[in-house]
Protein backbone atom coordinates (compact mmCIF):
# COMPACT_ATOMS: atom_id res chain seq x y z
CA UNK A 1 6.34 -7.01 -5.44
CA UNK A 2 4.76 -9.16 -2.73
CA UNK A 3 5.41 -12.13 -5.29
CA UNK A 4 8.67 -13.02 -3.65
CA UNK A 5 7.02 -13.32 -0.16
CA UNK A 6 4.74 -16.49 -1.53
CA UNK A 7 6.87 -18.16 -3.94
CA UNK A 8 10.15 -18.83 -2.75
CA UNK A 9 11.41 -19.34 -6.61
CA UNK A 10 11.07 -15.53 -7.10
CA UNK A 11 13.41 -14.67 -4.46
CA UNK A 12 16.68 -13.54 -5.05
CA UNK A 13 19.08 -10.44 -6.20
CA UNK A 14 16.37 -9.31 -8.96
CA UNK A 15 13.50 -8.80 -6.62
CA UNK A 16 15.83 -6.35 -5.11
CA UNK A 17 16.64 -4.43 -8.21
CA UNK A 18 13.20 -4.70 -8.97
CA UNK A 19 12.16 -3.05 -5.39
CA UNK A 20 15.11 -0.50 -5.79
CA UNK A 21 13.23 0.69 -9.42
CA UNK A 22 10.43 1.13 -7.85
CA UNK A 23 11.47 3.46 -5.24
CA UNK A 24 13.34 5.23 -7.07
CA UNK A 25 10.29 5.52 -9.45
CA UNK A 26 8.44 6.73 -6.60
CA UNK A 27 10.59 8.78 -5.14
CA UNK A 28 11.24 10.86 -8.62
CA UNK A 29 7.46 11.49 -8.80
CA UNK A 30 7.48 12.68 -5.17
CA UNK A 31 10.39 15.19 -6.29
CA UNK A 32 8.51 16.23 -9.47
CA UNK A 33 5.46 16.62 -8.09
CA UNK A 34 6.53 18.51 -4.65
CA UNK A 35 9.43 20.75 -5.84
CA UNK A 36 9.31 21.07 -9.59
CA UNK A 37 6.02 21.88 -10.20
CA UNK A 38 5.29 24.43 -7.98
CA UNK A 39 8.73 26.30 -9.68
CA UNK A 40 7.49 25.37 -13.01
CA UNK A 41 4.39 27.35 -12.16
CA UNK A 42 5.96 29.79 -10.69
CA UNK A 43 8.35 30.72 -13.73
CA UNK A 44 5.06 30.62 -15.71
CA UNK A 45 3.55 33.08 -13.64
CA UNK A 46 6.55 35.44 -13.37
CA UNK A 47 5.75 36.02 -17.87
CA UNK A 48 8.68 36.67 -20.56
CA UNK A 49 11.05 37.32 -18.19
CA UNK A 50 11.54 33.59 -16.16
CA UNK A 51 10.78 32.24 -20.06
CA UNK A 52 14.04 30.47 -19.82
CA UNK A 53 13.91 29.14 -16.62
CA UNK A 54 10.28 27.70 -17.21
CA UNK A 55 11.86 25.85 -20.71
CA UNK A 56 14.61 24.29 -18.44
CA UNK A 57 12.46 23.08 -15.49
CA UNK A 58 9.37 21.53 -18.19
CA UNK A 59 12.23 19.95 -19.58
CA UNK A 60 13.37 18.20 -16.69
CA UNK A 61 10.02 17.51 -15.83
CA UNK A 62 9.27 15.83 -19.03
CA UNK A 63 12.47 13.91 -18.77
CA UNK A 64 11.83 12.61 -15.22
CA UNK A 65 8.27 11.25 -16.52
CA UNK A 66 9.62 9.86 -19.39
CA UNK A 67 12.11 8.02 -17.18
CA UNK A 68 9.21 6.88 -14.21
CA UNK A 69 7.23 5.51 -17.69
CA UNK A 70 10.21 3.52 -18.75
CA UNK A 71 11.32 2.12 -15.80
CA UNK A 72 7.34 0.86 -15.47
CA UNK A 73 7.29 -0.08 -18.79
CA UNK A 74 10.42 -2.77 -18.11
CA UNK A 75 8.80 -3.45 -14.38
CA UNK A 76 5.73 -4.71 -16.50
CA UNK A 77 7.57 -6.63 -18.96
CA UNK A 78 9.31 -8.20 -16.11
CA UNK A 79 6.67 -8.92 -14.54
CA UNK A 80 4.74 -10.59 -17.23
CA UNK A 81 7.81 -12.31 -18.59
CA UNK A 82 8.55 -14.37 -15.40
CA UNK A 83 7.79 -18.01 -15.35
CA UNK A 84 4.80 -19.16 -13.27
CA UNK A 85 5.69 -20.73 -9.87
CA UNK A 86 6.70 -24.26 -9.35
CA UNK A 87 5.14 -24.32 -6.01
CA UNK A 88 1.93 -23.87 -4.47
CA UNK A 89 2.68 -20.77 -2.43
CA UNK A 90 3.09 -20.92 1.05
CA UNK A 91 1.85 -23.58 3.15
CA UNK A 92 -0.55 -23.02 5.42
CA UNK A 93 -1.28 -25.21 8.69
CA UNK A 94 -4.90 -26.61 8.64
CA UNK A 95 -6.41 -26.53 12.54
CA UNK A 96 -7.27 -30.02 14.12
CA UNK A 97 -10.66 -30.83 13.10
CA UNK A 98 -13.20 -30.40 16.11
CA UNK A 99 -15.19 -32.88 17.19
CA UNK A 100 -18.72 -33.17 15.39
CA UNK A 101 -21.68 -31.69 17.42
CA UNK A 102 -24.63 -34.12 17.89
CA UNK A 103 -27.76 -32.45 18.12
CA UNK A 104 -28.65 -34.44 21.94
């Protein structure tokens, strides 16, 4: 994602869809990871009677996951799919050359 701060050619409304997909990528994991899988293990450890409730939250679970991996998946392809910059980057200044020391 730092791609668009060096090439000026990559700027533009699909580095911002791009940076949107991968916050909500991350912020889906944070969910599933923080809130869903402590319940998940909790309706595991409550036996037969939270069965139902454990098949519903894996579910979603899986679902989420299998959403982060295709989001990724067409972030990659993306990615690898863009044509290579036209530029050199970004320019950086070169400082004055210093005077040569002469050994005296």
């Amino acid at each position: 994602m730092a791609g668009p701060l060096c090439f000026q050619e990559y700027r533009g409304p699909l580095v911002g869809v791009q940076a949107l997909a991968l916050l909500a990528c991350t912020l889906i994991m944070l969910y599933a990871g923080n809130s869903l899988v402590p319940q998940i293990n909790r309706a595991r450890d409550e036996g037969p009677s939270a069965h139902q409730r454990f098949l519903r939250l894996h579910r979603r679970s899986v679902r989420l996951n299998a959403l982060v991996l295709v989001i990724g998946l067409g972030l990659l392809l993306a990615f690898a799919n863009r044509p290579g910059p036209r530029t050199s980057g970004i320019r950086e200044l070169t400082p004055p050359s210093a005077p040569a020391l002469t050994p005296q």
